[in-house]
Protein backbone atom coordinates (compact mmCIF):
# COMPACT_ATOMS: atom_id res chain seq x y z
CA UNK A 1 -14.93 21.61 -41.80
CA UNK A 2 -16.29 22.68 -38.14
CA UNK A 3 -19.10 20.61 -37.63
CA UNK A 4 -20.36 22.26 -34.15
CA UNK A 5 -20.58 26.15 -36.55
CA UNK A 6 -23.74 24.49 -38.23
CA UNK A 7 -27.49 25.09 -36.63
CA UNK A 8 -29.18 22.45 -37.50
CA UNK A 9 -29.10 18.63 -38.97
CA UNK A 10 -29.62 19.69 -42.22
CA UNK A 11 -27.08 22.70 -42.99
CA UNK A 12 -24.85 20.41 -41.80
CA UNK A 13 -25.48 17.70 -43.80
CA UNK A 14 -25.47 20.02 -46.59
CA UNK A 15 -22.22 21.41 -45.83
CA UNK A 16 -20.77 18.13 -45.63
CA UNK A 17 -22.43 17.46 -49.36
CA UNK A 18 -20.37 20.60 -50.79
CA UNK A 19 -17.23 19.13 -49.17
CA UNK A 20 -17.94 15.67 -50.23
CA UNK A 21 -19.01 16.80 -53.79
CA UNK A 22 -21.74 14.13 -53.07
CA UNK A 23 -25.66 14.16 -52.59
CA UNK A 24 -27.06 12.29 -49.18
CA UNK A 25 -30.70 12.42 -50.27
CA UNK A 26 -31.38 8.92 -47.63
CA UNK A 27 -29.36 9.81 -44.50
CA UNK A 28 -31.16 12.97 -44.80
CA UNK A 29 -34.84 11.23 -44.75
CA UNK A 30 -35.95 10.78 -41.14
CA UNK A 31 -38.82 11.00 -38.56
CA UNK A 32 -36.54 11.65 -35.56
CA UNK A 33 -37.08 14.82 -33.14
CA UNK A 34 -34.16 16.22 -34.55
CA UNK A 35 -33.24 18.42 -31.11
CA UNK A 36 -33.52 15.59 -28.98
CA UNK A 37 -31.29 13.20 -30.87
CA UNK A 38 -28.58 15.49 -32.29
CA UNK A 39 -28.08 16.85 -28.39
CA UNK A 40 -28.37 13.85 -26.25
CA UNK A 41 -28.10 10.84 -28.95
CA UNK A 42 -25.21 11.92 -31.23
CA UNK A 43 -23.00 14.42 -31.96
CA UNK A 44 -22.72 16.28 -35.08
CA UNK A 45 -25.43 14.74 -36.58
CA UNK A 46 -25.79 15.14 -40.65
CA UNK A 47 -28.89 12.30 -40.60
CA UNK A 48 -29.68 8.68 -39.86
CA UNK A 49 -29.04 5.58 -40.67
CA UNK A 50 -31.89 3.41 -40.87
CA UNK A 51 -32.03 -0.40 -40.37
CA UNK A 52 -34.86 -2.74 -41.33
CA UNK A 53 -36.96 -3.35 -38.20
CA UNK A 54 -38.39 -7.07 -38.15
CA UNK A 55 -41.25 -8.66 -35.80
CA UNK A 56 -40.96 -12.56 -34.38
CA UNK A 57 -43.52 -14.24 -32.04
CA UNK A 58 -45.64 -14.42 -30.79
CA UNK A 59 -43.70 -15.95 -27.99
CA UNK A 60 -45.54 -17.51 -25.32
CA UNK A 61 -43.42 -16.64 -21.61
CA UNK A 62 -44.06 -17.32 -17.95
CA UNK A 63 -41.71 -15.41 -15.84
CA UNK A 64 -41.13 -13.77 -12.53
CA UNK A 65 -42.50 -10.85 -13.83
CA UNK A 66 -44.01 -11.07 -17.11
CA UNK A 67 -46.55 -13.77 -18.14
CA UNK A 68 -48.57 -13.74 -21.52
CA UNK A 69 -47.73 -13.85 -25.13
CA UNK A 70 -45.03 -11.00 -26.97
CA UNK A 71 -43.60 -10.19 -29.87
CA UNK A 72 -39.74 -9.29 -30.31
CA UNK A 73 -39.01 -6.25 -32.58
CA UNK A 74 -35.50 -7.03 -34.28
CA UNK A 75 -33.65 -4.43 -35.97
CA UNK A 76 -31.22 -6.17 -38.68
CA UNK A 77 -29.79 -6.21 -42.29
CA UNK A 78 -28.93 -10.24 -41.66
CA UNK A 79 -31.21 -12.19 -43.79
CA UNK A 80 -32.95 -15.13 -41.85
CA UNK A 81 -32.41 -14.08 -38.79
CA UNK A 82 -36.12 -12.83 -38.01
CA UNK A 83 -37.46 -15.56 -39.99
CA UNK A 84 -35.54 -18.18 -37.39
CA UNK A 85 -36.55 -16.37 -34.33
CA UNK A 86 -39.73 -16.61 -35.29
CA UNK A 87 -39.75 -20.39 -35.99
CA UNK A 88 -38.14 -20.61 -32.72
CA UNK A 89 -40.97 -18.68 -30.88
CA UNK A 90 -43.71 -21.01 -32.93
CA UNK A 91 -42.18 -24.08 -31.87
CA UNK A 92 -41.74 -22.87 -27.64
CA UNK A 93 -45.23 -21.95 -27.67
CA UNK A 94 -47.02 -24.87 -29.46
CA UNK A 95 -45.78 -26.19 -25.94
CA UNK A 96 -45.75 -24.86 -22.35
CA UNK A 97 -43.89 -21.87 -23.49
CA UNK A 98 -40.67 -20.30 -22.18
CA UNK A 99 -39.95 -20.15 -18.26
CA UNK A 100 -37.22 -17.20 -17.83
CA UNK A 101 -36.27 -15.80 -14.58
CA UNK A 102 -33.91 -12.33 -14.47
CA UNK A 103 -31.87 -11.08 -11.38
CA UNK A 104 -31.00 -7.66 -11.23
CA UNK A 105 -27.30 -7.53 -10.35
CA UNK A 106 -26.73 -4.22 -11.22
CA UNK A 107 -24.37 -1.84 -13.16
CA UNK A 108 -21.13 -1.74 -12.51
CA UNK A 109 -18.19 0.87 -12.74
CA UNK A 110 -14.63 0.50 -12.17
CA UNK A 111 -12.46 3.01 -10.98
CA UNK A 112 -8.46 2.43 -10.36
CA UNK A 113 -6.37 4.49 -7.73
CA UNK A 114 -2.71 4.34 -7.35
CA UNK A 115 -1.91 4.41 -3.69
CA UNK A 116 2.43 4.45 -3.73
CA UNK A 117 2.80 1.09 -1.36
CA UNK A 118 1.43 -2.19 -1.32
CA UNK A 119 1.07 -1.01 2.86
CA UNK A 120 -1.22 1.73 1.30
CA UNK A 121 -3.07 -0.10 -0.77
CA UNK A 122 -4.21 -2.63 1.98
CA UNK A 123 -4.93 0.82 4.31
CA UNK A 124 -7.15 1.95 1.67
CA UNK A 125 -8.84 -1.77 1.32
CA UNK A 126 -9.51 -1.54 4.97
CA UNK A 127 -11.21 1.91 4.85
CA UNK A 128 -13.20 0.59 1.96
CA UNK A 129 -14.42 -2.19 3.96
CA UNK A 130 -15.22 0.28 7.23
CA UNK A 131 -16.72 2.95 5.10
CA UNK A 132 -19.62 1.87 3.55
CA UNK A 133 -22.13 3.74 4.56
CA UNK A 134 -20.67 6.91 3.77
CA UNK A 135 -19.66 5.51 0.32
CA UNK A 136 -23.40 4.97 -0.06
CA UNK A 137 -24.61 8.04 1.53
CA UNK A 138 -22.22 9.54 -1.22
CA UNK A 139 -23.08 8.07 -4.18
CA UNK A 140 -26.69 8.13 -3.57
CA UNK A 141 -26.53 12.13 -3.67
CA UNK A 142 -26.26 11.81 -7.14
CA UNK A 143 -29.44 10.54 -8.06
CA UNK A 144 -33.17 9.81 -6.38
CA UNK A 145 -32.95 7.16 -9.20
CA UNK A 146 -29.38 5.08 -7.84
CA UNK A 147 -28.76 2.82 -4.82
CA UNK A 148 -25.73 1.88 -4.06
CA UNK A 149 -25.55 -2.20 -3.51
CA UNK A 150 -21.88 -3.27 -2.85
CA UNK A 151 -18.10 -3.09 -3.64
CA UNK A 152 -15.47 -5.20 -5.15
CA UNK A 153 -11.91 -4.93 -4.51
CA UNK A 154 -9.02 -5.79 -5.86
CA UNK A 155 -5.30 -4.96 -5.48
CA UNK A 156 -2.34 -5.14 -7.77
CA UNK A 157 0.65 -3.70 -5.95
CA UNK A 158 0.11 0.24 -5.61
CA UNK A 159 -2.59 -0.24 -7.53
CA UNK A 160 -6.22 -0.71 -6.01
CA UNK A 161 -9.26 -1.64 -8.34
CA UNK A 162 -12.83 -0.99 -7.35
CA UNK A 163 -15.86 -2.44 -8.74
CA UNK A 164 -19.29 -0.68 -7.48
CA UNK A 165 -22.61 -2.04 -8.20
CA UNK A 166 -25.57 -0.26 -8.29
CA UNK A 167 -29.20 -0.29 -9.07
CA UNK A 168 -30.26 2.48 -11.72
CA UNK A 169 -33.80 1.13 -11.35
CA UNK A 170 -35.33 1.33 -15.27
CA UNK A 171 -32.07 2.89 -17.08
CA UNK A 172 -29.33 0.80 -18.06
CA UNK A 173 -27.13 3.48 -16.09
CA UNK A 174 -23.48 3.80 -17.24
CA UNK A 175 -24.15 7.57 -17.11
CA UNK A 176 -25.55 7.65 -12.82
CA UNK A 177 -22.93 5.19 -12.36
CA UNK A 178 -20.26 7.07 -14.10
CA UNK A 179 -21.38 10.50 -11.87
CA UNK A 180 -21.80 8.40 -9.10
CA UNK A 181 -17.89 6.54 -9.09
CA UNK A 182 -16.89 10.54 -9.69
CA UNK A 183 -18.55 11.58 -6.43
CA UNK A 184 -16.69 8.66 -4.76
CA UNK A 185 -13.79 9.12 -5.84
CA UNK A 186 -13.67 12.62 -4.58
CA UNK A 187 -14.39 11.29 -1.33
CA UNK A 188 -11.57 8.94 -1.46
CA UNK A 189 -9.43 12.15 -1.91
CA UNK A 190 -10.81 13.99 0.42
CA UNK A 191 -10.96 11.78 3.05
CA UNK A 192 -7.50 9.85 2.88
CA UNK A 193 -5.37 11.45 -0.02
CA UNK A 194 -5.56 8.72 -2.62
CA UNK A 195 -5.93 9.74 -6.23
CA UNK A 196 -8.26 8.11 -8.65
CA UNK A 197 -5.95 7.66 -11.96
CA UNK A 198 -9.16 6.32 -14.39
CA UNK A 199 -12.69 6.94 -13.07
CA UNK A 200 -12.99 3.67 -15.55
CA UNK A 201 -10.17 1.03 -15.23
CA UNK A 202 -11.44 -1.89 -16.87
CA UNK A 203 -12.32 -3.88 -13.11
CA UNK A 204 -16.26 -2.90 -14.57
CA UNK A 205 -15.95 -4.38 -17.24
CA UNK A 206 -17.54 -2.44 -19.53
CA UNK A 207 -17.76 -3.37 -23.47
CA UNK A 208 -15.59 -5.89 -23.65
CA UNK A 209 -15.88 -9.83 -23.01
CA UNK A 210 -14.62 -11.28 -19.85
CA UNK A 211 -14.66 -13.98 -17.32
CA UNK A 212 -15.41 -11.38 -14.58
CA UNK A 213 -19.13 -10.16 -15.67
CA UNK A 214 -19.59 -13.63 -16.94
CA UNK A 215 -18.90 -15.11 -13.01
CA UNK A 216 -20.19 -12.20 -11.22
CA UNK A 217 -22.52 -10.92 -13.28
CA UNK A 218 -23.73 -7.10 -14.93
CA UNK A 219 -26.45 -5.58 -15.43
CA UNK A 220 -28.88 -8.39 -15.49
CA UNK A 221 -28.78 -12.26 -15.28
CA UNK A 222 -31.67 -14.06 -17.59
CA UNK A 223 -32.43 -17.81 -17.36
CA UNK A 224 -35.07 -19.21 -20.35
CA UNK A 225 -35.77 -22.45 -20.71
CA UNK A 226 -38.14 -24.86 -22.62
CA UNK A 227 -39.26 -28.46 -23.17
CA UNK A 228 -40.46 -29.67 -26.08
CA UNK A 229 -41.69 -32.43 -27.17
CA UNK A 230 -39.32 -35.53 -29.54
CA UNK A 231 -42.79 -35.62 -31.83
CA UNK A 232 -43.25 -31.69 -32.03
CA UNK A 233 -39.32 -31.72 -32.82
CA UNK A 234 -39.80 -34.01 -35.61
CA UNK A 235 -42.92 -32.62 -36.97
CA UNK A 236 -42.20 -28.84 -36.74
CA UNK A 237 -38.35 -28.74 -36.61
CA UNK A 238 -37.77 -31.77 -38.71
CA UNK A 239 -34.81 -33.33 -36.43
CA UNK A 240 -34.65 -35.37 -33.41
CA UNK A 241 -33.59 -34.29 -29.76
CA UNK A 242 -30.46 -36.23 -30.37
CA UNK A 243 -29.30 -34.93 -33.44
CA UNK A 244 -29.72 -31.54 -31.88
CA UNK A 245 -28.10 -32.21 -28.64
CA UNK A 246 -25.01 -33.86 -30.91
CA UNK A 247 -25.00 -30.83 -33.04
CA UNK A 248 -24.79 -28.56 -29.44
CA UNK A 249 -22.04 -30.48 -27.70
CA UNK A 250 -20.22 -30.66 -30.85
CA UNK A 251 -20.47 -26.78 -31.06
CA UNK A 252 -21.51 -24.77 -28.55
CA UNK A 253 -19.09 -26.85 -26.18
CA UNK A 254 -16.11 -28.63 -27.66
CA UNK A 255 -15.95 -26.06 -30.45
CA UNK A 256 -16.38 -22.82 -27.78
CA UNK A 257 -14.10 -24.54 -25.21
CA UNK A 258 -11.07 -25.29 -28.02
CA UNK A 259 -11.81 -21.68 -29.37
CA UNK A 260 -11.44 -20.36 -25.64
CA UNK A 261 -14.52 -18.53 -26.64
CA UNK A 262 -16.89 -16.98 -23.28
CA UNK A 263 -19.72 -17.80 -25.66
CA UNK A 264 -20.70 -21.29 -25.16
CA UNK A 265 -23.65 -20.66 -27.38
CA UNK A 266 -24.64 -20.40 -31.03
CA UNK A 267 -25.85 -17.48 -31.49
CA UNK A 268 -27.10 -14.92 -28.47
CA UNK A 269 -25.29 -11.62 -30.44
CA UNK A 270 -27.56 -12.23 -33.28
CA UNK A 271 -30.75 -11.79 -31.16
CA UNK A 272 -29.77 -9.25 -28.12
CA UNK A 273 -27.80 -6.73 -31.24
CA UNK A 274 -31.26 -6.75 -33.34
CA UNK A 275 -33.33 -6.36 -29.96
CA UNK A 276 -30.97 -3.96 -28.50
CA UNK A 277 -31.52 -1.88 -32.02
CA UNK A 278 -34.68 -2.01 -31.63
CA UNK A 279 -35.35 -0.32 -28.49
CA UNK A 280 -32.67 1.74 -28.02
CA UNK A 281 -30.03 0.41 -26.05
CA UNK A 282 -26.37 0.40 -26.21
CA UNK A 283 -25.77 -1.51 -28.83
CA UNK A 284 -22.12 -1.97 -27.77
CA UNK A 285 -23.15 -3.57 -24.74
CA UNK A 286 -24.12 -6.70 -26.90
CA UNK A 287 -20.39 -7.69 -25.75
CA UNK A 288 -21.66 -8.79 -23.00
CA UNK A 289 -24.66 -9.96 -24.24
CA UNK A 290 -22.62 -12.57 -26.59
CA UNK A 291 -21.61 -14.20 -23.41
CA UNK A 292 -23.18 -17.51 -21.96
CA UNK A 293 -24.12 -20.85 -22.07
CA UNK A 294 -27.05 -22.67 -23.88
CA UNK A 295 -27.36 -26.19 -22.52
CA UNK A 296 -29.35 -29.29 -24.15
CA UNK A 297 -30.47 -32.47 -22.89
CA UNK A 298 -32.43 -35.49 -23.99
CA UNK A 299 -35.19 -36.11 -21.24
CA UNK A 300 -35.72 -40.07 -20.46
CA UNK A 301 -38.73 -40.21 -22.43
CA UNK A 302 -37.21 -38.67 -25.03
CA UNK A 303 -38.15 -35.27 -25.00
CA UNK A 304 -35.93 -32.26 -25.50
CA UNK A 305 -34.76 -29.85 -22.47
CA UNK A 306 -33.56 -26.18 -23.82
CA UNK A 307 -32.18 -23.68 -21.95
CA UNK A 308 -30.16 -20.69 -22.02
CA UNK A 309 -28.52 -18.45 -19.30
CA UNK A 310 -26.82 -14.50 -20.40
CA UNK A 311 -24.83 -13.61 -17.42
CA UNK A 312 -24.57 -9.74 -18.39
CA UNK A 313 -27.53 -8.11 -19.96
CA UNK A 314 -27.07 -4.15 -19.87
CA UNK A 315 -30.66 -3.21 -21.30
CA UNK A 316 -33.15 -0.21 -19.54
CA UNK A 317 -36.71 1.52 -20.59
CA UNK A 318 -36.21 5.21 -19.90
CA UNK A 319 -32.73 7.24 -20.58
CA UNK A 320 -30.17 6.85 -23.69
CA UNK A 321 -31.21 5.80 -27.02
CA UNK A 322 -34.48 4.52 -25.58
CA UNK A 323 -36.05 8.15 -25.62
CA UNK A 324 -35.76 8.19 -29.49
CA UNK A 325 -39.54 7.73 -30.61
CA UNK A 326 -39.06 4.92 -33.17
CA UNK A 327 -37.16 3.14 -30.07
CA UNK A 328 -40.33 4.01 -27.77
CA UNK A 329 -42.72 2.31 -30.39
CA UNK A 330 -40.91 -0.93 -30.68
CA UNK A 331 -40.89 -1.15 -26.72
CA UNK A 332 -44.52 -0.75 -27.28
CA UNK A 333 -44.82 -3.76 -29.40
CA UNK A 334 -43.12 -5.35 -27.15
CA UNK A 335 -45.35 -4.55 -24.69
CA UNK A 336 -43.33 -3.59 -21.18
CA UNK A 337 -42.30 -0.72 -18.68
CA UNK A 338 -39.73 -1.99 -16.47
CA UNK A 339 -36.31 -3.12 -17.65
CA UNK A 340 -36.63 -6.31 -15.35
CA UNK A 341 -39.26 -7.54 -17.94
CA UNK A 342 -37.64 -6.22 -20.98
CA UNK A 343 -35.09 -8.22 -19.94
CA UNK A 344 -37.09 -11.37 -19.63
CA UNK A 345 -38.43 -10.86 -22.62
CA UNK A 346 -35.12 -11.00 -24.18
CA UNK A 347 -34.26 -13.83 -22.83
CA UNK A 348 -37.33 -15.73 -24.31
CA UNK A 349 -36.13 -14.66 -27.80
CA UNK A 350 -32.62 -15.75 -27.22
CA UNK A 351 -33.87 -19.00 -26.34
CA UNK A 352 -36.18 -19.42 -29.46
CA UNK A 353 -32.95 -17.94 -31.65
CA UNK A 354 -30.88 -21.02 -30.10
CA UNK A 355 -33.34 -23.21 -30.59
CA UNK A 356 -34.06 -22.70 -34.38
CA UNK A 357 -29.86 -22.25 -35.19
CA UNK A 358 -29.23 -25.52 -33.46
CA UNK A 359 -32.09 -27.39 -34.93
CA UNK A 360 -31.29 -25.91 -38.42
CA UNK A 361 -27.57 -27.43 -38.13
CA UNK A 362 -29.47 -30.60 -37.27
CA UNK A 363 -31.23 -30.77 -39.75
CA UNK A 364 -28.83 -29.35 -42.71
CA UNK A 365 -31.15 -26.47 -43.73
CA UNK A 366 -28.88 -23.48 -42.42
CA UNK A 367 -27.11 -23.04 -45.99
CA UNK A 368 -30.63 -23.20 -47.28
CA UNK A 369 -32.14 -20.76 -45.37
CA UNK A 370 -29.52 -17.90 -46.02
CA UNK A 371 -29.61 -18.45 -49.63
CA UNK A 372 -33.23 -17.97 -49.66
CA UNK A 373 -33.82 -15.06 -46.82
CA UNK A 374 -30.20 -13.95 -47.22
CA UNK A 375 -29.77 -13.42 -50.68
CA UNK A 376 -33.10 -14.04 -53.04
CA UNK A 377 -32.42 -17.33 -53.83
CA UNK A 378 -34.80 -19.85 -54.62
């Protein structure tokens, strides 16, 4: 079957049907501008797939560049999960709220060249380094919408690995930055004869967990934190500060550290996969998202400190899956434009997720919960 001969969604679903011998009356049910996602969203599109779409908060946040109260759209099929973010936003907010604080870093791509010599590769580090500007100038032609911010090398042998940064203002920006490490590249050639051999070569590094983007950063780094009080903890979250900060060392640091995990956290793929669903991102980019470290501490008067920190947050508001109408409308419950506070926002409902999972181990209700929300139980 040539799925590219059929003109539209539904002949080809329909073809597929007759193939199958099957009916797909559900894929086949969807509100979608059919044109726009089957030709810049997905290939060979037959219909959708839908996932519930959930609403926690209101979350009260003071950031950098957001202040007020928002709710978190969370696209998911996991039982509980809303219904904990949501207990974690209630409990932030019946204090001071969340402080969160995000740093553009910027998205990175990768390229590798081999050069033939190890005395090659360090002549090509050096024109790197003395070459800038016109590495900039270069780049920057692709797009009024990319600056270029720095370089990263690194050399194995013949081989020379580059790591660009840039900042795609509101997209995410794997695509400029892709375009833009082309255009480079053809420079390099130009200019001294080297040949790129992967436009990608895993120096980004893109969609996959390591120590790298978790040191240096991608895409965004998010900071949310929160104090609540031992009495509201007892009342609202039935626990104590020290049970939960037991439960957290216990977990999210002996446990990560003897599973050599980069997650030293309970839960952050839970929250940025449903919120990255929800508006449209990547949602393979929740690799990096699963990455960094929630830290707890009992305060001398007994209150409870609560913080979380995501190293590499690839989220944006305009480009990619974040066209797709049902994407735009869940941005608009959120409540944003710029990615910078989309990505504060997410940080705020990563902490309340954290919060609620690590109280709920505290307190022994987990099991409880998931029979309930998860599967009907009473």
């Amino acid at each position: 079957m040539d799925m590219r001969k059929y003109e539209s969604v539904e002949k080809r679903r329909q073809g597929l049907e007759e193939i199958l011998h099957t009916k797909l009356p559900n894929i086949g049910k969807f509100s979608l501008d059919e044109k726009a996602a089957s030709s810049r969203s997905c290939e060979n599109m037959v219909g959708v797939t839908q996932i519930p779409l959930g609403v926690a908060g209101p979350l009260k946040i003071s950031g950098n560049y957001i202040k007020g109260n928002f709710y978190i759209p969370l696209a998911t099929t996991e039982g509980a999960l809303v219904a904990s973010v949501n207990r974690g936003c209630k409990i932030i907010s019946l204090t001071n709220g969340a402080q969160v604080s995000a740093h553009k870093v910027g998205v990175t791509r990768g390229p590798v060249f081999y050069t033939g010599s190890i005395k090659k590769s360090k002549e090509f580090y050096e024109w790197i380094k003395n070459n800038q500007k016109k590495i900039a100038d270069s780049a920057e032609k692709t797009s009024n919408h990319l600056k270029f911010k720095k370089v990263d090398v690194k050399t194995q042998g013949s081989y020379v690995f580059l790591r660009f940064y840039f900042d795609s203002d509101d997209a995410m920006g794997m695509n400029m930055a892709t375009i833009a490490t082309e255009k480079i590249a053809a420079l390099v050639e130009e200019e001294i004869g080297i040949k790129c051999v992967s436009i990608a070569g895993n120096f980004d590094i893109d969609k996959k967990p390591a120590w790298v983007n978790f040191i240096n950063n991608r895409g965004f780094k998010v900071w949310a934190e929160a104090i609540i009080s031992k009495q509201t903890v007892k009342d609202v979250l039935k626990t104590t500060p020290d049970e939960i900060f037991e439960v957290w060392l216990a977990k999210c640091m002996l446990g990560s550290a003897m599973s050599g995990s980069l997650g030293f956290n309970a839960h952050y793929a839970n929250i940025v996969a449903a919120f990255f669903a929800a508006t449209g991102q990547d949602i393979a980019h929740t690799v990096e998202g699963s990455m960094g470290i929630t830290t707890v501490k009992v305060l001398k008067n007994g209150d409870l400190y609560f913080s979380v920190y995501l190293p590499a947050i690839m989220l944006g508001t305009v480009g990619g899956g974040t066209n797709l109408a049902t994407q735009k409308e869940a941005r608009d419950i959120v409540g944003v434009k710029t990615s910078t506070e989309l990505a504060e926002v997410l940080g705020g409902a990563v902490l309340a997720g954290e919060l609620s999972l690590l109280s709920s181990l505290a307190e022994n209700s987990l099991t409880k919960a998931h029979k309930k929300l998860g599967r009907g139980e009473s």
